[in-house]
Protein backbone atom coordinates (compact mmCIF):
# COMPACT_ATOMS: atom_id res chain seq x y z
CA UNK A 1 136.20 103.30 86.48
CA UNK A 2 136.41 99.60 86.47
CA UNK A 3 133.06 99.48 88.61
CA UNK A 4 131.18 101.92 86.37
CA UNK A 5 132.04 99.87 82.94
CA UNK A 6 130.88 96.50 84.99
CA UNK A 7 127.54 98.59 86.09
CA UNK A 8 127.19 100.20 82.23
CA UNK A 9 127.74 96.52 80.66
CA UNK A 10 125.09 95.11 83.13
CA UNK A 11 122.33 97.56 82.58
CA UNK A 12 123.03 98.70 79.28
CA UNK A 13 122.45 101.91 80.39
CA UNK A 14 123.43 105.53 78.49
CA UNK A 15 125.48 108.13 80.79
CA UNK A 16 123.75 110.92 82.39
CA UNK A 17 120.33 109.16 80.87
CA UNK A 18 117.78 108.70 83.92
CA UNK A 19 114.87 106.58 82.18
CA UNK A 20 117.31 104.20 79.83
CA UNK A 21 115.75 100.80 78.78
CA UNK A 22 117.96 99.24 81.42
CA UNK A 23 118.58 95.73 80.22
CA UNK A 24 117.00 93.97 77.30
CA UNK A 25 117.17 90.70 75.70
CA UNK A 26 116.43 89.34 72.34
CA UNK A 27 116.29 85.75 71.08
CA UNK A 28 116.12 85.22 66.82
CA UNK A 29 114.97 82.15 65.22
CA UNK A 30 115.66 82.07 61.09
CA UNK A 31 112.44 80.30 59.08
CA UNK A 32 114.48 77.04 59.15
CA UNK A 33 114.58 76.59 62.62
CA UNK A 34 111.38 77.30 63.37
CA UNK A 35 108.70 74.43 63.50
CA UNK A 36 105.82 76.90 61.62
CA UNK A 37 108.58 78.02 59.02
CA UNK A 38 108.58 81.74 60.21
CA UNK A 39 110.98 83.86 61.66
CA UNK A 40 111.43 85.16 65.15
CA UNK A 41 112.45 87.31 67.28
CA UNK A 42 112.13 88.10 71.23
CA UNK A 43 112.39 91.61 72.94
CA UNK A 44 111.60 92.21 76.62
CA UNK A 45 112.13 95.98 77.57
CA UNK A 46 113.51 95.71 80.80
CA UNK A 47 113.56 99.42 82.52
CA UNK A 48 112.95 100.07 85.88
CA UNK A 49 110.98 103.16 84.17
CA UNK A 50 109.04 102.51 81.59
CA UNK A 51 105.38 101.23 81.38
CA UNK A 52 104.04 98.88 79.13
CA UNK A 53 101.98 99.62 76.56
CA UNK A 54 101.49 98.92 72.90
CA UNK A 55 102.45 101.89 70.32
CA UNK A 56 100.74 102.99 67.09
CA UNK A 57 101.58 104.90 64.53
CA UNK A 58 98.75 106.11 62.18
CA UNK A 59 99.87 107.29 58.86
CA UNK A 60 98.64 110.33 58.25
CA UNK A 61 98.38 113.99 55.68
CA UNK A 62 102.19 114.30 55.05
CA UNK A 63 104.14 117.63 56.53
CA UNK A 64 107.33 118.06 55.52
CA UNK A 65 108.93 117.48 58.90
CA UNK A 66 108.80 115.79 61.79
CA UNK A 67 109.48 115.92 65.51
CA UNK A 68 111.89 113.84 67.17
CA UNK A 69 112.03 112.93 71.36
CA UNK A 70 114.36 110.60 72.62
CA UNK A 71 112.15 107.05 73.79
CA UNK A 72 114.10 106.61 77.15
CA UNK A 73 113.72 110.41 78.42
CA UNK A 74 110.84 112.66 76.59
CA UNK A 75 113.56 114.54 76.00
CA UNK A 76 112.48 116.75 72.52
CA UNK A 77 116.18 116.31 70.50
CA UNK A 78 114.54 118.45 67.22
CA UNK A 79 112.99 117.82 63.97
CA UNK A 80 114.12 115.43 61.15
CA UNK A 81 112.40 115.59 57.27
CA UNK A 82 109.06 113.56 56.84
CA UNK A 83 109.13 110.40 54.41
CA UNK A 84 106.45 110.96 51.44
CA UNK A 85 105.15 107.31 52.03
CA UNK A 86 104.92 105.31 55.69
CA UNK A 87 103.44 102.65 57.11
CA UNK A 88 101.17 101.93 60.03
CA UNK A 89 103.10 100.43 62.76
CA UNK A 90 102.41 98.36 65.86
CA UNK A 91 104.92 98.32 69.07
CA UNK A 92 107.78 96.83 67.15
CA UNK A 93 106.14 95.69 64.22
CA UNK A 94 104.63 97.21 60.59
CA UNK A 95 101.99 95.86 58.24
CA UNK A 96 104.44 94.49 56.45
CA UNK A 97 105.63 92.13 58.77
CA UNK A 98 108.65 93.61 59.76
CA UNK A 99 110.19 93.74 63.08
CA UNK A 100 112.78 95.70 65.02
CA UNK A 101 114.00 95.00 68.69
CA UNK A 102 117.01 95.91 70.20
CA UNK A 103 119.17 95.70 73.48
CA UNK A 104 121.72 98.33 74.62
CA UNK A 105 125.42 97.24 75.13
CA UNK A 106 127.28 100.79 75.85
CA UNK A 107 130.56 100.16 74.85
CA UNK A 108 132.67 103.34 74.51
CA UNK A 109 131.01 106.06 76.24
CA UNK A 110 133.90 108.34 73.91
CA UNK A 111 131.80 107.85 71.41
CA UNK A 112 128.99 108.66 72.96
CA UNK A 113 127.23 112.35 71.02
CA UNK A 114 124.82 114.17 73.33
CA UNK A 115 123.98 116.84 70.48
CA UNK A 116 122.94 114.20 68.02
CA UNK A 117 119.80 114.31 66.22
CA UNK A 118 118.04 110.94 66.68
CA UNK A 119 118.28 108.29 69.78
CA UNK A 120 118.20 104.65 68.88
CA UNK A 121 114.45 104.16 70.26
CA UNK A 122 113.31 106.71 67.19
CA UNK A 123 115.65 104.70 64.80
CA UNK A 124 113.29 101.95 65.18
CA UNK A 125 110.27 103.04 65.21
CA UNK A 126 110.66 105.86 62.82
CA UNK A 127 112.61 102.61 60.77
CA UNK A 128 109.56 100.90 61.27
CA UNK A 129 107.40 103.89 59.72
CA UNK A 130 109.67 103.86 56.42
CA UNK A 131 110.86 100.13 55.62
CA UNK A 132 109.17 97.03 54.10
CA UNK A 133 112.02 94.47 54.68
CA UNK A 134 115.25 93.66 56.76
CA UNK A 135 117.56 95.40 54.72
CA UNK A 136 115.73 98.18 53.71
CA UNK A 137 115.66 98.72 57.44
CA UNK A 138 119.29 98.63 57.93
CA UNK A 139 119.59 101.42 54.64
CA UNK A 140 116.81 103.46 56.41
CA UNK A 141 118.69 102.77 60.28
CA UNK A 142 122.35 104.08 58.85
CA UNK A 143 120.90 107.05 56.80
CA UNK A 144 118.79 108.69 59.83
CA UNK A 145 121.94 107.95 62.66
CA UNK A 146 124.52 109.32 59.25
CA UNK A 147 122.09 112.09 58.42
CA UNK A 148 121.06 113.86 61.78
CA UNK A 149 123.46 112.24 64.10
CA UNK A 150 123.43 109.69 66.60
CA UNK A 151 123.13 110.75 70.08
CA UNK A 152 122.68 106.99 71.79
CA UNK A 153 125.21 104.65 73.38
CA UNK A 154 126.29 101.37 71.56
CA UNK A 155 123.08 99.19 70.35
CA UNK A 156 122.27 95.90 69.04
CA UNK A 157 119.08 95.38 66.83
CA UNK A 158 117.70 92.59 65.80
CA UNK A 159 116.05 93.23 62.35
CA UNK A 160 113.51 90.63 60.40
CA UNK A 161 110.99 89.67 57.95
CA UNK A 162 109.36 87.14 56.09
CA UNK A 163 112.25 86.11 54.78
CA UNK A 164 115.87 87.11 56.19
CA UNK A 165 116.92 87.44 59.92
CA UNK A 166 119.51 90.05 60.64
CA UNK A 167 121.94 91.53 63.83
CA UNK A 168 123.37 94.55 63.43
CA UNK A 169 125.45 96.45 65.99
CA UNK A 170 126.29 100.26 65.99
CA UNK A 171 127.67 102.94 67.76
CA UNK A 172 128.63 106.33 67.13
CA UNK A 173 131.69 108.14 66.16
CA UNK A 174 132.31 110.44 68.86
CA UNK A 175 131.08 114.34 69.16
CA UNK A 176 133.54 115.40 66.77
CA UNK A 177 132.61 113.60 64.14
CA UNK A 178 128.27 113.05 62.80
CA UNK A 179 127.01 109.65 62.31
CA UNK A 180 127.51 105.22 63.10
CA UNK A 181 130.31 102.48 62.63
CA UNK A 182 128.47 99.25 62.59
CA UNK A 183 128.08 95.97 61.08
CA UNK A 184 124.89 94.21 60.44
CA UNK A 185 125.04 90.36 59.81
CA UNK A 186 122.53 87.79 58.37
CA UNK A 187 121.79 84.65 60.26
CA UNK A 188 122.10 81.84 58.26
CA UNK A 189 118.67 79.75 57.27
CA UNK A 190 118.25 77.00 60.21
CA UNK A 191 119.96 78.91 63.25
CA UNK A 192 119.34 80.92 66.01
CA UNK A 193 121.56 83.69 67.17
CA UNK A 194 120.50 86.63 70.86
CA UNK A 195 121.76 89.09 72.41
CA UNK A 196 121.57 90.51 76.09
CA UNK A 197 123.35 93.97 76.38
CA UNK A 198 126.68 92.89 74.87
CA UNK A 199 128.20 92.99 71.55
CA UNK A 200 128.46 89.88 70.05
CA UNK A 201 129.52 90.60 66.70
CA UNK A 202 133.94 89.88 66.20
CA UNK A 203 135.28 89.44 62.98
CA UNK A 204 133.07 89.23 59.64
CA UNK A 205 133.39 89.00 56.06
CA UNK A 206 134.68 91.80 54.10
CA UNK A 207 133.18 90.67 51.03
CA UNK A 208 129.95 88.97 50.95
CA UNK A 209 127.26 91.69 50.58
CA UNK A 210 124.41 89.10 50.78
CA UNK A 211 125.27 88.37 54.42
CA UNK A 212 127.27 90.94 55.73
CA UNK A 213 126.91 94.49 55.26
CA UNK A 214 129.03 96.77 57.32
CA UNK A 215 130.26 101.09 57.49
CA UNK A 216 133.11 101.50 55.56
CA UNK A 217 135.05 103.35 58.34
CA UNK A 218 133.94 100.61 60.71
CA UNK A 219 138.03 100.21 61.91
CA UNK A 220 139.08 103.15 60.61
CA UNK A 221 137.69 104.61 64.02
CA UNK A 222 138.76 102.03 66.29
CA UNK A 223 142.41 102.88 64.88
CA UNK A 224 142.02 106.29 64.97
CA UNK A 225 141.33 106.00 68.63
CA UNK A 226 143.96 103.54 69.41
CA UNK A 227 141.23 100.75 70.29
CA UNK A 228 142.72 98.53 66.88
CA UNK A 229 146.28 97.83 65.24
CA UNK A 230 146.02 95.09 62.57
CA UNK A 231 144.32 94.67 58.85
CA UNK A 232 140.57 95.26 58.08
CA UNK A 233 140.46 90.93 58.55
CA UNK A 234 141.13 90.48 61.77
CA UNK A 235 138.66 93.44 63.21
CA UNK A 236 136.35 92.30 65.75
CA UNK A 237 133.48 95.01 66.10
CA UNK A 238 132.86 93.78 69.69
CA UNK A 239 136.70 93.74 71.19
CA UNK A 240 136.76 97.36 69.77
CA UNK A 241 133.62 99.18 70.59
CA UNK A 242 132.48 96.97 73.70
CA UNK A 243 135.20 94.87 75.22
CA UNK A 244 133.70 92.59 77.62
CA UNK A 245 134.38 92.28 81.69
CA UNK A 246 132.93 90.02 84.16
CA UNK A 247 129.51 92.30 84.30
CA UNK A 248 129.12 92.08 80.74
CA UNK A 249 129.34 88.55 80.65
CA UNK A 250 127.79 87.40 83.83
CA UNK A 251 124.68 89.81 83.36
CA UNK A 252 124.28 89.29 79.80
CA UNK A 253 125.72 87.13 77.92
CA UNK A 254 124.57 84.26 80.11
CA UNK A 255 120.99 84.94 78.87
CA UNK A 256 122.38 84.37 75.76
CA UNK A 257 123.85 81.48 77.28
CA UNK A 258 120.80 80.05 78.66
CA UNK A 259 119.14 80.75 75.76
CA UNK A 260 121.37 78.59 73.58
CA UNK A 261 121.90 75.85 76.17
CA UNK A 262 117.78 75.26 75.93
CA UNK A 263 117.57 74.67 72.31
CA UNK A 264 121.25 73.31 71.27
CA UNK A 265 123.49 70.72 72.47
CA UNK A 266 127.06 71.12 73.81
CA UNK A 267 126.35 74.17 75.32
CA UNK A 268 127.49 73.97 78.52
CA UNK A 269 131.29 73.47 77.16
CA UNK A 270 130.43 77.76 77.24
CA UNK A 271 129.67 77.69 80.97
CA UNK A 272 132.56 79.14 82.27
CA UNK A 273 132.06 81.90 79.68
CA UNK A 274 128.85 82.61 80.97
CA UNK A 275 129.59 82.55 84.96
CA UNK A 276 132.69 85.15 83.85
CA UNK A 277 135.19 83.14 84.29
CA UNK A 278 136.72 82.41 81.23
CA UNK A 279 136.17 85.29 78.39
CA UNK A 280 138.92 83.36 75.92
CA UNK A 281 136.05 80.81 75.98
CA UNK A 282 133.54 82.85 73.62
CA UNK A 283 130.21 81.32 72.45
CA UNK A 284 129.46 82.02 68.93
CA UNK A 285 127.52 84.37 67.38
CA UNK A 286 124.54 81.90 65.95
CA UNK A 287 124.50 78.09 67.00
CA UNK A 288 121.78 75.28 65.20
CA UNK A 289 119.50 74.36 67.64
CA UNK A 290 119.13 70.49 67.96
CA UNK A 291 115.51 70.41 66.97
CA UNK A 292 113.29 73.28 65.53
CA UNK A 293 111.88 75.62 67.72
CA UNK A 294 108.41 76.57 68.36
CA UNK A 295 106.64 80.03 69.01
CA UNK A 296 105.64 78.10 73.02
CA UNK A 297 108.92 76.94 73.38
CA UNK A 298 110.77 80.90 72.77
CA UNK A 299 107.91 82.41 74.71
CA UNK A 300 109.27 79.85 77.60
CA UNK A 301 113.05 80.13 77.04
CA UNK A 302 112.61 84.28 78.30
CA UNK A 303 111.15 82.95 80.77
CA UNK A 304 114.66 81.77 82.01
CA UNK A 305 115.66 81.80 85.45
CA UNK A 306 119.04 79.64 84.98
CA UNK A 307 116.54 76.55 86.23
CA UNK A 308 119.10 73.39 86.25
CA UNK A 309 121.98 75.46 86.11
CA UNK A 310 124.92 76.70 88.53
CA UNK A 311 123.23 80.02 88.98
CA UNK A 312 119.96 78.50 89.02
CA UNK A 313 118.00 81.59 91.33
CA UNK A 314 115.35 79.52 92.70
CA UNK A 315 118.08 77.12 94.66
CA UNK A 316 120.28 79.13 96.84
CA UNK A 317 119.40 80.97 100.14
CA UNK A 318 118.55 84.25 98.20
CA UNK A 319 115.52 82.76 96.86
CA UNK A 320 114.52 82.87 100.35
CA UNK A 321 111.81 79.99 101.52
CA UNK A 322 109.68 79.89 98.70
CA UNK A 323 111.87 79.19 95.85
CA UNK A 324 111.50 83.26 94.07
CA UNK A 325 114.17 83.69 91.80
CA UNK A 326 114.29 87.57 92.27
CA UNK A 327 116.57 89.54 93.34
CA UNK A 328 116.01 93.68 93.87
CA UNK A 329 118.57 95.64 93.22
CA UNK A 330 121.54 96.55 93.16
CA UNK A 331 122.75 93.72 91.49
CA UNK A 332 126.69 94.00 93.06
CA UNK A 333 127.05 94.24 96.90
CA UNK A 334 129.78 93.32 99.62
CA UNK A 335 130.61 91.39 102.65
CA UNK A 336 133.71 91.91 104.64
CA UNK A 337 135.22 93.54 101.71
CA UNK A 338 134.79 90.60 99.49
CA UNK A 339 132.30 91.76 96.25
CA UNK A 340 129.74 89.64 95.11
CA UNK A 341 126.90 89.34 92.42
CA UNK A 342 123.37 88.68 92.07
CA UNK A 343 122.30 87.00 88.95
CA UNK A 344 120.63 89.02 86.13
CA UNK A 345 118.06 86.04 84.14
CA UNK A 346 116.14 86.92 81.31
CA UNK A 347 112.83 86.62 83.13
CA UNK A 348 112.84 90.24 85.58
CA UNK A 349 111.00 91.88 87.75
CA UNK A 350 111.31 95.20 86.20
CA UNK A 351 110.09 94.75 82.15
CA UNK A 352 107.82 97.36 80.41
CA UNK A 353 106.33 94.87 77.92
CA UNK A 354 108.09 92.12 76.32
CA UNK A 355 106.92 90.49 73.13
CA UNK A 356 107.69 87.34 70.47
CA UNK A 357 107.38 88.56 66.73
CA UNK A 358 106.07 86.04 63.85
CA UNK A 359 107.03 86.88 60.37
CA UNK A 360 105.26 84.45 58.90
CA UNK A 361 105.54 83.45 54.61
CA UNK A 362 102.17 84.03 53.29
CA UNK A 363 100.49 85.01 56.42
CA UNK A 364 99.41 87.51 58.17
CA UNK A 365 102.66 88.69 60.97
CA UNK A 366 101.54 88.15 64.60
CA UNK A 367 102.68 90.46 67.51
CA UNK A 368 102.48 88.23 70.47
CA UNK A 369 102.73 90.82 73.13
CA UNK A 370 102.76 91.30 76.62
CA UNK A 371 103.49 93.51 79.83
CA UNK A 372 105.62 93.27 82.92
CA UNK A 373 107.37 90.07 84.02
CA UNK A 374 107.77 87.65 81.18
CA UNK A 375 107.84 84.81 83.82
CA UNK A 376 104.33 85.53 85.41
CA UNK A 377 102.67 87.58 82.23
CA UNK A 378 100.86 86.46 79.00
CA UNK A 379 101.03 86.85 75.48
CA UNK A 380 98.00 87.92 73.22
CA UNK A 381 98.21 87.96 69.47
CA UNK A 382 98.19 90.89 67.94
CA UNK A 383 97.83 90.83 63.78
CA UNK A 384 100.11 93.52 62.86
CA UNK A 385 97.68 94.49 60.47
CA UNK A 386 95.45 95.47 62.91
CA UNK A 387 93.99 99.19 62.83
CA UNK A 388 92.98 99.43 66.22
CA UNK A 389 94.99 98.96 69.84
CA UNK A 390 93.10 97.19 72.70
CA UNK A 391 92.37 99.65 75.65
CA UNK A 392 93.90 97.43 77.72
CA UNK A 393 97.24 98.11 75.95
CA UNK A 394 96.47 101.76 75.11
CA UNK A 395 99.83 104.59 75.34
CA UNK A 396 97.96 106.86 78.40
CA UNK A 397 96.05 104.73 79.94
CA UNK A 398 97.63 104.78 83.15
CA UNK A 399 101.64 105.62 83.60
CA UNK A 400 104.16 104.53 86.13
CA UNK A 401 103.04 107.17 88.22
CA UNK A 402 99.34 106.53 88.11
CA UNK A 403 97.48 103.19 88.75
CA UNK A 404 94.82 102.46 86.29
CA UNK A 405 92.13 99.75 86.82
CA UNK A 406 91.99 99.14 83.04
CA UNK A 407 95.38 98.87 82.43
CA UNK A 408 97.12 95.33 81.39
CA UNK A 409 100.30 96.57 83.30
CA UNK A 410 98.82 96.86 86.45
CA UNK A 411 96.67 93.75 86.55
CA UNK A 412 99.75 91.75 85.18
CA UNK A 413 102.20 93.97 88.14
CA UNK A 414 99.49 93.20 91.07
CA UNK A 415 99.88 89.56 90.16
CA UNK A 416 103.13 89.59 89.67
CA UNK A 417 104.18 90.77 92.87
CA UNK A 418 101.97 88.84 94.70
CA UNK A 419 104.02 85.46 93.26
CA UNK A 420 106.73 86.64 93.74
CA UNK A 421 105.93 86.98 97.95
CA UNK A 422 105.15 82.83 97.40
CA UNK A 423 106.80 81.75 94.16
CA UNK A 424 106.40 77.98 94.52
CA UNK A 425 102.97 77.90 95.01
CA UNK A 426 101.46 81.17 93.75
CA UNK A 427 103.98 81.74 90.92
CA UNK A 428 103.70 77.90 90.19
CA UNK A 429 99.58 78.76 89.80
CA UNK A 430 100.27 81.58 87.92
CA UNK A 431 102.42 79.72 85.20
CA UNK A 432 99.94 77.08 84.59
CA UNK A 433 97.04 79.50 83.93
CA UNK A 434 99.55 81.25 81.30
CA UNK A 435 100.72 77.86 79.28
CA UNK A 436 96.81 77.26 79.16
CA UNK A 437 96.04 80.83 77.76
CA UNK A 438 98.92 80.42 74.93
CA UNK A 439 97.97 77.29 74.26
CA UNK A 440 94.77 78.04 74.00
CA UNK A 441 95.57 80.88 71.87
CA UNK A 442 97.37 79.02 68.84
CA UNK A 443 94.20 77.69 68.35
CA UNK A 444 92.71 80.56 67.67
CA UNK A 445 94.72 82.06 65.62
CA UNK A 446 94.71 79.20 63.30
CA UNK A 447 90.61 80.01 63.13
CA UNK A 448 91.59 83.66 62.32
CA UNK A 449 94.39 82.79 59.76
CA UNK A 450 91.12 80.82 58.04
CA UNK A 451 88.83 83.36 58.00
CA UNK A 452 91.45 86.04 56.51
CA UNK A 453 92.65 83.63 53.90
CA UNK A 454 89.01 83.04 52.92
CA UNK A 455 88.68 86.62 52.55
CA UNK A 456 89.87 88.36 49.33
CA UNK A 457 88.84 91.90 50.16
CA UNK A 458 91.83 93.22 52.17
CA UNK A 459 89.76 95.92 54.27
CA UNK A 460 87.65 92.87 55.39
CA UNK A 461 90.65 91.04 56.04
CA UNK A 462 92.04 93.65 58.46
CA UNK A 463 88.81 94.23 60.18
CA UNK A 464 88.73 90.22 61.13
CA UNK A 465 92.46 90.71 62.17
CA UNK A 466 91.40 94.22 64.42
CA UNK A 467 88.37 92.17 65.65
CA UNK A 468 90.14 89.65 66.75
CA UNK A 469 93.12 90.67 68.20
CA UNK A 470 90.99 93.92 70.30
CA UNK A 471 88.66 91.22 71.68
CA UNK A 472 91.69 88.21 72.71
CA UNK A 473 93.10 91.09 74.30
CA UNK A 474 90.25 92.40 76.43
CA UNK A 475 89.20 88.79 77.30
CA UNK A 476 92.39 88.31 78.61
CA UNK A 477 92.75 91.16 80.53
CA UNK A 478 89.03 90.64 81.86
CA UNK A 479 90.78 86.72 83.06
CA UNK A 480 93.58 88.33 84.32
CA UNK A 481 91.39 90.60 86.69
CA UNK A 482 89.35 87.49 88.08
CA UNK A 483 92.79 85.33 88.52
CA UNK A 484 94.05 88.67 90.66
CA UNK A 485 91.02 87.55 92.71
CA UNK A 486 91.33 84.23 93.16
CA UNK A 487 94.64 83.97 94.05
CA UNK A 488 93.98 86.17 96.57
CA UNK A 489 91.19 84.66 98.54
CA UNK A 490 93.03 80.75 97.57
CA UNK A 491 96.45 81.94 98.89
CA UNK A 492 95.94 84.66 101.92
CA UNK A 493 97.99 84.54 104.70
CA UNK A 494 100.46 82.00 103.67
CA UNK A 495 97.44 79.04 103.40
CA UNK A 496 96.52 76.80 100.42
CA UNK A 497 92.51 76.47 100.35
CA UNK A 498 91.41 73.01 99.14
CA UNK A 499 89.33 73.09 95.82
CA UNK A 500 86.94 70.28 94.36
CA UNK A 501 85.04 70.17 91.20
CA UNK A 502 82.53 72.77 92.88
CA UNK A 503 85.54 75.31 93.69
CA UNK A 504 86.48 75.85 96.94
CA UNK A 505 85.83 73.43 99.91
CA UNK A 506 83.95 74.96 102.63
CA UNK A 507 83.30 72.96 106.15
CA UNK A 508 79.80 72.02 105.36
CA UNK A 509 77.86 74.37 107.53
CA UNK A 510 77.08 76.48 104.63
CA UNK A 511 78.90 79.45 106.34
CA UNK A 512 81.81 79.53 103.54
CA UNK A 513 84.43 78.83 106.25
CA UNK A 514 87.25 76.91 104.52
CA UNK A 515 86.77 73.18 104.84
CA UNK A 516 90.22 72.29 104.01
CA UNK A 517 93.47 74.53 104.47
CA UNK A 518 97.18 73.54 103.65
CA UNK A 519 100.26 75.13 105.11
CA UNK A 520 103.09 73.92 102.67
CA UNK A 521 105.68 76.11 104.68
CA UNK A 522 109.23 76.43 103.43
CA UNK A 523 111.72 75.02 101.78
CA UNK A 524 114.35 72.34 102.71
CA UNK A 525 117.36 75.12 101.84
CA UNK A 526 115.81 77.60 104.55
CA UNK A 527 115.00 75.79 107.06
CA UNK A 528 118.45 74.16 107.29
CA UNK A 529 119.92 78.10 107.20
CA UNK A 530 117.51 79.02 109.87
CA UNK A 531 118.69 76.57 112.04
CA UNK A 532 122.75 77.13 111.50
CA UNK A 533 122.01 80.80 111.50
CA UNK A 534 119.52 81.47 114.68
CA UNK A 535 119.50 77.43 116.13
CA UNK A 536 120.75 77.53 119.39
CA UNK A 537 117.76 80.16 119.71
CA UNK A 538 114.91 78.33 118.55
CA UNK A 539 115.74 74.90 119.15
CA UNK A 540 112.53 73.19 121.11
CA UNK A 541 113.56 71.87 124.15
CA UNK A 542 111.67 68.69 125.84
């Protein structure tokens, strides 16, 4: 049992659920911590299942009901009543610049309910469908999961707009009994708060409505199932619903961790925390980073490998002798009976799509948004106003089980996994051709922000935005498909080929035969565990 909790708290995953997002993170910047004055928020799906692509939802002539299938599975759960009036959504965004992400903590599969009526992935983006702002959302989230039922494990979403930032955690009541416990909590103007797969609300205020809003029988169930003695004061949603081992620290909370320690000070006084070695030690729940934070700077902090850290994954001998910090699963295995770990960073190998969300005062919200690996894959902006979705990024254009040469996923994936054979060189390319794309793209979008707020006529407004954000898109996936060749004829074989001005350097006999060829080899760290491991065999002898 104690091995199945660690494995549930690493992966977030649902029992008995075969396609679960496995393991998400989400980072939150509030307005006053941000350098453009908007707020933020992160979400990479990590899921060993699911393919990235960018959702719509259309509204359309209203019908009186509406079907319901669970995100994770296809599963078809049943039919829920239609809202009169929706909105036009984007992935994880509306027009109205609201966003929803989430990550999956578990917690207590009692309370799991496999016959209820709605899965967390349709609370947001049917949420999404029916809200204008961050606590309509949380009304709208806690009237579906009361209504219909809840049939999802323990979740965390991150909820914002143009103007609040919110957390909310929830879980259901069992299969006896319909509907959520959960608390939702604003984060105050000028901090940052995440999550990673594990609770991280404890105790909260019982009486301030403007920043804490919460189920009334929110310890009423943790008493009734033995999981809480005390008065309503000292409840700690977390301790009750999701109590933390060394999986659910170590594979989540140090994102969290790393997150923090990137944009605050003092941070590593939480280390321990984070390696699992000291849960007493708790980080808290929102921390003010030491200088604001830009949109480049959160698109770089998930893509966190624990670089200058203890369980820094491009240092040790699993990163092999080109520095990758990957590790393929399963994340637990054992020598001579002695159980060990692999890390779990907030950069993997196994995301969907992973975006950074811009509700921005007076402008136009931007969905940056991209596919696969957030450590090797770009953002594009998206205007969440836009009416149309690039066919790059289209649902059905390929799948996990079919390749498509149009497809941002698979470009992004070749790529990807081509780094990751060569990370210090290839991987090192790779990033430097993404931090010139984003930068690249703020520029643009300041052009585009322009033009819109030039333009009185809203229709014109959203066809600039649609414009725009179809043709970034395409452009970068056309780059993307011409880097997948490059790096291929500039890195084959394990050679560097020499570049000028001109491009590549051939020998001069106008043959194209490579006029200059490096062989950077490996790194210090494997070469010196080569030579303890296999020495006395290949040591030269003179």
């Amino acid at each position: 049992m104690r091995k199945l909790f660690k494995t549930l708290a690493l992966v977030g995953a649902l029992i008995g659920s075969i396609a679960n997002a496995d393991a998400c993170t989400n980072f939150i910047i509030t307005r006053g911590a941000s350098t453009d004055g908007s707020n933020m928020v992160t979400y990479a799906a990590d899921s060993h299942q699911l393919y990235g692509a960018l959702y719509q939802y259309v509204p359309g002539k209203y019908t009186p009901w509406m079907d319901v299938t669970e995100w994770d599975t296809g599963r078809y759960i049943g039919k829920i009543s239609q809202a009169p009036v929706t909105y036009r959504t984007l992935g994880n965004s509306n027009e109205h610049s609201l966003f929803i992400t989430e990550t999956t903590f578990g917690g207590r599969h009692e309370l799991e309910d496999p016959n209820g009526g709605i899965d967390y992935g349709s609370l947001i983006y049917i949420t999404l469908q029916r809200a204008k702002t961050a606590r309509e959302a949380i009304d709208v989230i806690v009237e579906l999961a009361n209504t219909y039922g809840y049939c999802s494990s323990g979740e965390s979403f991150s909820i914002i707009d143009t103007e609040e930032a919110w957390i909310m955690e929830l879980i259901g009541k069992g299969p006896e009994d319909k509907g959520i416990v959960w608390v939702a909590r604003r984060i105050p103007d000028g901090y940052v708060s995440a999550h990673a797969n594990q609770a991280r609300i404890t105790t909260f205020p019982w009486d301030e409505p403007e920043n804490c809003l919460y189920a009334k029988d929110v310890a009423d169930v943790a008493r009734k199932f033995g999981w809480f003695e005390g008065e309503d004061k000292d409840f700690s949603f977390s301790e009750a619903y999701a109590p933390a081992d060394f999986g659910a620290l170590r594979g989540c909370e140090a994102r969290v961790w790393a997150f923090f320690r990137t944009v605050a000070d003092d941070m590593d006084q939480y280390e321990d925390y984070a390696m699992g070695h000291n849960k007493e030690n708790r980080m808290p729940l929102w921390v003010k980073p030491s200088k604001k934070v830009s949109p480049k700077v959160l698109m770089d902090c998930m893509r966190d490998h624990y670089e200058g850290t203890k369980m820094d994954m491009t240092t040790d001998i699993g990163a092999g002798g080109e520095g990758c910090p990957y590790r393929w699963r399963p994340m637990y295995f054992e020598v001579d009976g002695v159980e060990y770990c692999n890390e779990r960073a907030t950069a993997t190998q196994q995301t969907g799509f992973w975006l950074v969300g811009q509700a921005r005062p007076g402008k136009v919200g931007i969905l940056w948004f991209g596919t696969d690996d957030a450590a090797t894959s770009p953002l594009t902006p998206i205007y969440v106003t836009s009416t149309e979705v690039p066919e790059c990024l289209k649902e059905g254009n390929g799948s996990m089980l079919k390749y498509s040469d149009t497809s941002m996923f698979w470009i992004t994936n070749r790529i990807a996994q081509f780094a990751y054979l060569r990370y210090n060189n290839v991987g090192k390319h790779v990033r430097s051709v993404v931090d010139k794309w984003e930068n690249e793209a703020f520029g643009l979008v300041e052009q585009i922000d322009e033009a819109i707020a030039n333009t009185s006529n809203v229709k014109k407004q959203r066809k600039v935005a649609t414009e725009f954000s179809v043709g970034t898109a395409q452009r970068l996936f056309d780059k993307w498909v011409e880097l997948d060749k490059y790096l291929m004829v500039k890195y084959i074989d394990g050679n560097v080929k020499g570049e000028d001005a001109n491009g590549f350097i051939d020998n001069g006999n106008g043959k194209d035969i490579p006029g200059k060829i490096e062989q950077p080899g490996y790194t210090e760290a494997w070469k010196r565990a080569v030579a303890a491991d296999k020495g006395d065999i290949l040591k030269v002898v003179k």
